[in-house]
C-alpha atoms as a PDB file:
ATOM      1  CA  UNK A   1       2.539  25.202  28.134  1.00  0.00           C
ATOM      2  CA  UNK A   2       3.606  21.511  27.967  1.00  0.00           C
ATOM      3  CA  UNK A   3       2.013  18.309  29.253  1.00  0.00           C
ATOM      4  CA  UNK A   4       3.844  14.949  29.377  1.00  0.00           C
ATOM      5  CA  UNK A   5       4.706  14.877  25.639  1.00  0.00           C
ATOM      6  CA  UNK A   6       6.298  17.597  25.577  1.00  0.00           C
ATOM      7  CA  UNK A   7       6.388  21.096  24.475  1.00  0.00           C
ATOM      8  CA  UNK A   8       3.876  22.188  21.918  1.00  0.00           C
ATOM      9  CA  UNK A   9       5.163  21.841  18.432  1.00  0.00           C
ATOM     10  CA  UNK A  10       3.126  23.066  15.510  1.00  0.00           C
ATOM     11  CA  UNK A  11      -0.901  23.974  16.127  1.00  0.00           C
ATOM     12  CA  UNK A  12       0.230  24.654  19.759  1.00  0.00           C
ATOM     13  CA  UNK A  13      -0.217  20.558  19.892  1.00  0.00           C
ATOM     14  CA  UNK A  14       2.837  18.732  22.307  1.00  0.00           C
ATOM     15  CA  UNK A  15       3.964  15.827  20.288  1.00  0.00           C
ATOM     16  CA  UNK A  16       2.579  12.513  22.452  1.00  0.00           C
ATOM     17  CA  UNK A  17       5.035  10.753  25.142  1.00  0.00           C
ATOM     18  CA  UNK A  18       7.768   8.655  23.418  1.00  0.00           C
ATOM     19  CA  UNK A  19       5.888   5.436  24.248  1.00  0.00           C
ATOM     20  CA  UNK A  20       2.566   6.201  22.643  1.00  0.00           C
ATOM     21  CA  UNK A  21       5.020   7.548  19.951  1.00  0.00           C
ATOM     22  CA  UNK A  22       6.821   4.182  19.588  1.00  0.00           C
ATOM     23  CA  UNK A  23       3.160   2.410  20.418  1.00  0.00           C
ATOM     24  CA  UNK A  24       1.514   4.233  17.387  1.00  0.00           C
ATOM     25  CA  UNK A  25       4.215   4.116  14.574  1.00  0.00           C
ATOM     26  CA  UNK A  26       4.681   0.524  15.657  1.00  0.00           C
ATOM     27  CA  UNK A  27       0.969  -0.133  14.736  1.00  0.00           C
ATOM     28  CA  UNK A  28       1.775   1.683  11.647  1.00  0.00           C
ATOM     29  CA  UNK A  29       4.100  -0.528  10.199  1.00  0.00           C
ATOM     30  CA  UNK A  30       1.424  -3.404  11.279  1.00  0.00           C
ATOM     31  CA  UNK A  31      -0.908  -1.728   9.029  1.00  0.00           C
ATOM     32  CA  UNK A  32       0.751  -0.228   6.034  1.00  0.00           C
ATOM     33  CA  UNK A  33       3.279  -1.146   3.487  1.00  0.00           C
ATOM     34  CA  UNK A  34       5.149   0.921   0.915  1.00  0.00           C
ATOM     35  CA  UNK A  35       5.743   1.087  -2.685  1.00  0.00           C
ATOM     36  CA  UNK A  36       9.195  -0.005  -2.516  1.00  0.00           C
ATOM     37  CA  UNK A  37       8.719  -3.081   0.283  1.00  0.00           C
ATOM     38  CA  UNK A  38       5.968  -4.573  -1.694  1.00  0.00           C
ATOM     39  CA  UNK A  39       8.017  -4.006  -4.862  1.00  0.00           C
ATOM     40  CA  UNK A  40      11.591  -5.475  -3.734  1.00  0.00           C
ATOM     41  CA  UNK A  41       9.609  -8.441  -2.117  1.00  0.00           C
ATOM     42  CA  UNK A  42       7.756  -9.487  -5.549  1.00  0.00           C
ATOM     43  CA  UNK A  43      11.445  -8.989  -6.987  1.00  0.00           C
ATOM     44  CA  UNK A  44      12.771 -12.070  -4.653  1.00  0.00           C
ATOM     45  CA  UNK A  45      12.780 -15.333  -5.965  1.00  0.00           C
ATOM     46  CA  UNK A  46      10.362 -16.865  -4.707  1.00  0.00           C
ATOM     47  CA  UNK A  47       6.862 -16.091  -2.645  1.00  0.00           C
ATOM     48  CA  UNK A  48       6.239 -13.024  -1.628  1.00  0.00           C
ATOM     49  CA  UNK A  49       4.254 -14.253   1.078  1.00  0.00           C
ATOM     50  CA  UNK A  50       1.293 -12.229   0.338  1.00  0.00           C
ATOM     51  CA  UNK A  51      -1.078 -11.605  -2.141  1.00  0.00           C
ATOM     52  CA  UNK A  52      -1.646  -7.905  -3.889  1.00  0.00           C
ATOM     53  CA  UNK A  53      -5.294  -6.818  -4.108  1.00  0.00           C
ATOM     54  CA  UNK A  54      -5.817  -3.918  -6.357  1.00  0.00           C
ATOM     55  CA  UNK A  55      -9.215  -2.374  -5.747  1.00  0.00           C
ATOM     56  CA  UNK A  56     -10.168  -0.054  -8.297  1.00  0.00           C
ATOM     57  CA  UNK A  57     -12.431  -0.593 -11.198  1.00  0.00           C
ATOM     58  CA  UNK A  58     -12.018  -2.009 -13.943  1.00  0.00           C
ATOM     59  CA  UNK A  59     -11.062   0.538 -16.670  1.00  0.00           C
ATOM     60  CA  UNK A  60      -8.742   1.685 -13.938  1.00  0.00           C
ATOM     61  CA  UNK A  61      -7.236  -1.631 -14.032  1.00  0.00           C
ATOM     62  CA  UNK A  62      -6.867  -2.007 -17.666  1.00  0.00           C
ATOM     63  CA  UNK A  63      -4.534   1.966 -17.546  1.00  0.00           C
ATOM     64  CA  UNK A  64      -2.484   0.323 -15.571  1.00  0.00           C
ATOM     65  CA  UNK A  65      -1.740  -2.340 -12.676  1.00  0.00           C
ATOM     66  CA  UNK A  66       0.876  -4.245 -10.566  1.00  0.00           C
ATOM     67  CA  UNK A  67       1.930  -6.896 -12.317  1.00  0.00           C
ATOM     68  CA  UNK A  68       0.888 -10.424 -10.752  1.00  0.00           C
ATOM     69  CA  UNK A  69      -1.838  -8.370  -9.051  1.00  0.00           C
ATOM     70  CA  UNK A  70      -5.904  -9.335  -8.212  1.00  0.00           C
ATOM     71  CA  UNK A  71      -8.323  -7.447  -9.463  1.00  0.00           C
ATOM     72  CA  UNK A  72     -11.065  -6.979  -7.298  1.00  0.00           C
ATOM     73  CA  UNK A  73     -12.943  -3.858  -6.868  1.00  0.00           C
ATOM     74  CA  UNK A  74     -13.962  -3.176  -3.511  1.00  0.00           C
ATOM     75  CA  UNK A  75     -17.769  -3.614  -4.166  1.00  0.00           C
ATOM     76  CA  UNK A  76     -17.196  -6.767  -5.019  1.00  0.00           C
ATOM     77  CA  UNK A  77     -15.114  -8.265  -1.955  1.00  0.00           C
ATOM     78  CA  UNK A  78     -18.085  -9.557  -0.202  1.00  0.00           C
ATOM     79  CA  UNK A  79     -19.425 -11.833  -2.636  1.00  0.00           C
ATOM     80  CA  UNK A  80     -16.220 -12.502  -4.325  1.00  0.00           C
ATOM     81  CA  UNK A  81     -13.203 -12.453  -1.931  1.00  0.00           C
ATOM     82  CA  UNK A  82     -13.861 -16.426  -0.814  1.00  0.00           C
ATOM     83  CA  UNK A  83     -13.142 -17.688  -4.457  1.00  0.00           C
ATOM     84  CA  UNK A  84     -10.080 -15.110  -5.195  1.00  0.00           C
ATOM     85  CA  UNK A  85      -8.842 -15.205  -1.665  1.00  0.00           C
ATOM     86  CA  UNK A  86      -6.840 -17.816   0.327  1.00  0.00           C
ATOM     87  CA  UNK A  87      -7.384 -16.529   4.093  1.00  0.00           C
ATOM     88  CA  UNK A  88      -4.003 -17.876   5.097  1.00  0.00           C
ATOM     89  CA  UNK A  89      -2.116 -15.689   2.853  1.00  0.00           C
ATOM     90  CA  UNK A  90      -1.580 -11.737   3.822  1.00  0.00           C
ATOM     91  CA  UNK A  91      -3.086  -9.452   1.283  1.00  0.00           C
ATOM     92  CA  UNK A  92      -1.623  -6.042   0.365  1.00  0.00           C
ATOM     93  CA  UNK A  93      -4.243  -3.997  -1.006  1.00  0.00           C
ATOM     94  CA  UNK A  94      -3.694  -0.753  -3.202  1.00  0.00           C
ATOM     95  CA  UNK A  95      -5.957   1.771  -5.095  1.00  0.00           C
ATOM     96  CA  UNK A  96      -5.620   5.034  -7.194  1.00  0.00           C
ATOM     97  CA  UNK A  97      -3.057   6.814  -4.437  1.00  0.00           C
ATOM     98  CA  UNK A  98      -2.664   8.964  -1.215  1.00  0.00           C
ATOM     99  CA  UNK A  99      -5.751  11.349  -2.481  1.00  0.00           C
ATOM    100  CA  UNK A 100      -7.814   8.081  -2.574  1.00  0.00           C
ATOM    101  CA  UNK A 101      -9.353   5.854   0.534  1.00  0.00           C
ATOM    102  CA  UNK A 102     -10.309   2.735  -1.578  1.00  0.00           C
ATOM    103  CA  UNK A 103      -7.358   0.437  -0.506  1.00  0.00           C
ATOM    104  CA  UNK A 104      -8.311   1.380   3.038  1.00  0.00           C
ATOM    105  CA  UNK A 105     -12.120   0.351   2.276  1.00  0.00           C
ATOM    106  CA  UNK A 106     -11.116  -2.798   0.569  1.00  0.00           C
ATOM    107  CA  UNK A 107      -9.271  -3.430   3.769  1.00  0.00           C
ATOM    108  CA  UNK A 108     -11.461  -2.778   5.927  1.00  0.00           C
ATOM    109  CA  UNK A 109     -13.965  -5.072   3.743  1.00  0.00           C
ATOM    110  CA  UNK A 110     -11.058  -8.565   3.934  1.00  0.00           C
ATOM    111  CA  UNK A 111     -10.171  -7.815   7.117  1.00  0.00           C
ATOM    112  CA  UNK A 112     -14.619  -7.948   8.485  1.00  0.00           C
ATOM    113  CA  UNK A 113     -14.161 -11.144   5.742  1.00  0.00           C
ATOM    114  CA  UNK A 114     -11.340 -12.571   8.327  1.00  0.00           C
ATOM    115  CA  UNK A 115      -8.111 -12.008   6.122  1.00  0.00           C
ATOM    116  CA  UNK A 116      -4.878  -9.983   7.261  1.00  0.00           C
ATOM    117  CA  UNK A 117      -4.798  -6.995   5.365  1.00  0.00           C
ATOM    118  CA  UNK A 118      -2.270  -4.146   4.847  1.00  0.00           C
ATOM    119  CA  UNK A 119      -2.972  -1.336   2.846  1.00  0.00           C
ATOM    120  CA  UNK A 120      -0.049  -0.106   0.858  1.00  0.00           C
ATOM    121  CA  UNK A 121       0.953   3.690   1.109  1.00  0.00           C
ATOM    122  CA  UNK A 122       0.836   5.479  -2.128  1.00  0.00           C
ATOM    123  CA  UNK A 123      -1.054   3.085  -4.483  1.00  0.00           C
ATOM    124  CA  UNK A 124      -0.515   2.449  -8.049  1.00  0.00           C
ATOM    125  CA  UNK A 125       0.008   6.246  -8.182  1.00  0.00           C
ATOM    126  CA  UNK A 126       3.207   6.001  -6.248  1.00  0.00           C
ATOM    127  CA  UNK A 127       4.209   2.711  -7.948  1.00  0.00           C
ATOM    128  CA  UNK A 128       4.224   4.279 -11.367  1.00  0.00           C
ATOM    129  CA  UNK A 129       6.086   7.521  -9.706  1.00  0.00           C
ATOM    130  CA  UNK A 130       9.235   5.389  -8.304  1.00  0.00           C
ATOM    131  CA  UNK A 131       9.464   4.170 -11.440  1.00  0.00           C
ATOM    132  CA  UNK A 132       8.267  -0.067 -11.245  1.00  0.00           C
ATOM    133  CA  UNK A 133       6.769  -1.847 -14.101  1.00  0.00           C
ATOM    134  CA  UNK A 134       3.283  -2.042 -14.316  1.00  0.00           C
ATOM    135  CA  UNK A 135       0.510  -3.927 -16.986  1.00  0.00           C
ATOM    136  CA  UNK A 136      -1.968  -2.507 -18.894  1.00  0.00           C
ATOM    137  CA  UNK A 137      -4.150  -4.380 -21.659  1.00  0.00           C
ATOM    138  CA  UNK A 138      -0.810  -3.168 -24.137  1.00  0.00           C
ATOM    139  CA  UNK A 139       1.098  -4.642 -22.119  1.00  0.00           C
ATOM    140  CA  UNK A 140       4.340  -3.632 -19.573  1.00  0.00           C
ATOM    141  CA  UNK A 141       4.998  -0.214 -18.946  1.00  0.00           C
ATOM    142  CA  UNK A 142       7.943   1.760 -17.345  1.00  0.00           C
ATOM    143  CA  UNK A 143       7.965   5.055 -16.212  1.00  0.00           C
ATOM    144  CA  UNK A 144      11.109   7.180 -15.292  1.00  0.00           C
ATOM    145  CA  UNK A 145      11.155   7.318 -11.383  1.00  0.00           C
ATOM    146  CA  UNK A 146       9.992  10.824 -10.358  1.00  0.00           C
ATOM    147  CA  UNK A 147      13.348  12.384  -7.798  1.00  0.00           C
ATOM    148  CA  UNK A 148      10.250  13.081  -5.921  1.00  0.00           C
ATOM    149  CA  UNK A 149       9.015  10.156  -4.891  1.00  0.00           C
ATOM    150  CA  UNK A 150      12.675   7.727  -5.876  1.00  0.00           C
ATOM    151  CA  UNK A 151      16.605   8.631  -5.592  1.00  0.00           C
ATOM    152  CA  UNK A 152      17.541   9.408  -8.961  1.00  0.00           C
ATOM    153  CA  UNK A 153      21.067   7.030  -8.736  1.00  0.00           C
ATOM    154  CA  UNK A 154      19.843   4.311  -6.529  1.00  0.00           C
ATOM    155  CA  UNK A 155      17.160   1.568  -5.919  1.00  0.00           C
ATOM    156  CA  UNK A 156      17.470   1.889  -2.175  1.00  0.00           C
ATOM    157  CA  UNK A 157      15.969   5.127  -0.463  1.00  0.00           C
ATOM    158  CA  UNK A 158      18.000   4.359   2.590  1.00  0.00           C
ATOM    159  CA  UNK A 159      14.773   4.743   5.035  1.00  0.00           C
END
């Protein structure tokens, strides 16, 4: 059986036509940034562009966070977004990791506040696995990059 996607691949489901494809993945990349974009861009000399909004809670915070990051937890971006937040500046917002929906509720709450939002794909989980420093109240922390989540001889993924 096929419609106009195409055949049915996995679940008996046709993949959609190439232009909702492109349509939807394009949207994607509207929406979502990853580890390794957000981290090569606060490398640059220079600004970013956008702020990074880490909405956990606070002992959360204190095990471990992107350095240069704002902590606010996503209860708290109603009444305190307007003092932390410049609305002109893009905010990347990251929680726990992929098992966890709080970066998408924190965007959900700055972008009903008026701010453009992305949520970044993997959270601090994924930042820690690929190996980028992070802050805790010790101080800066490494971790070796997981060949999981990083290439084991390179930087660059190549995607």
């Amino acid at each position: 059986m096929e419609d106009e996607g195409g055949p049915e691949v996995g679940g008996g489901v046709a993949p959609a036509a190439p232009a909702d494809a492109a349509a939807y993945f394009r949207a994607s990349l509207v929406f979502h940034a990853d580890v390794s974009d957000v981290a090569a861009a606060l490398k640059a000399d220079g600004d970013p562009g956008f702020v990074v909004l880490d909405s956990r809670s606070t002992e959360s915070w204190d095990q471990g966070h992107i350095p240069g990051a704002i902590h606010l937890p996503t209860a708290l971006i109603a009444a305190q977004a307007e003092q932390l937040l410049d609305k002109n500046v893009p905010v990347v917002t990251y929680c726990w990791g992929p098992g966890c929906n709080g970066a998408t509720r924190a965007a959900l709450a700055l972008a009903e506040l008026g701010h453009q939002v992305k949520e970044m794909l993997g959270g601090f989980e994924y930042w820690a696995r690929e190996g980028f420093a992070f802050e805790t109240w010790q101080g800066t922390e490494r971790r070796e990059a997981d060949p999981l989540t990083s290439p084991a001889e390179s930087a660059d993924c190549g995607c």
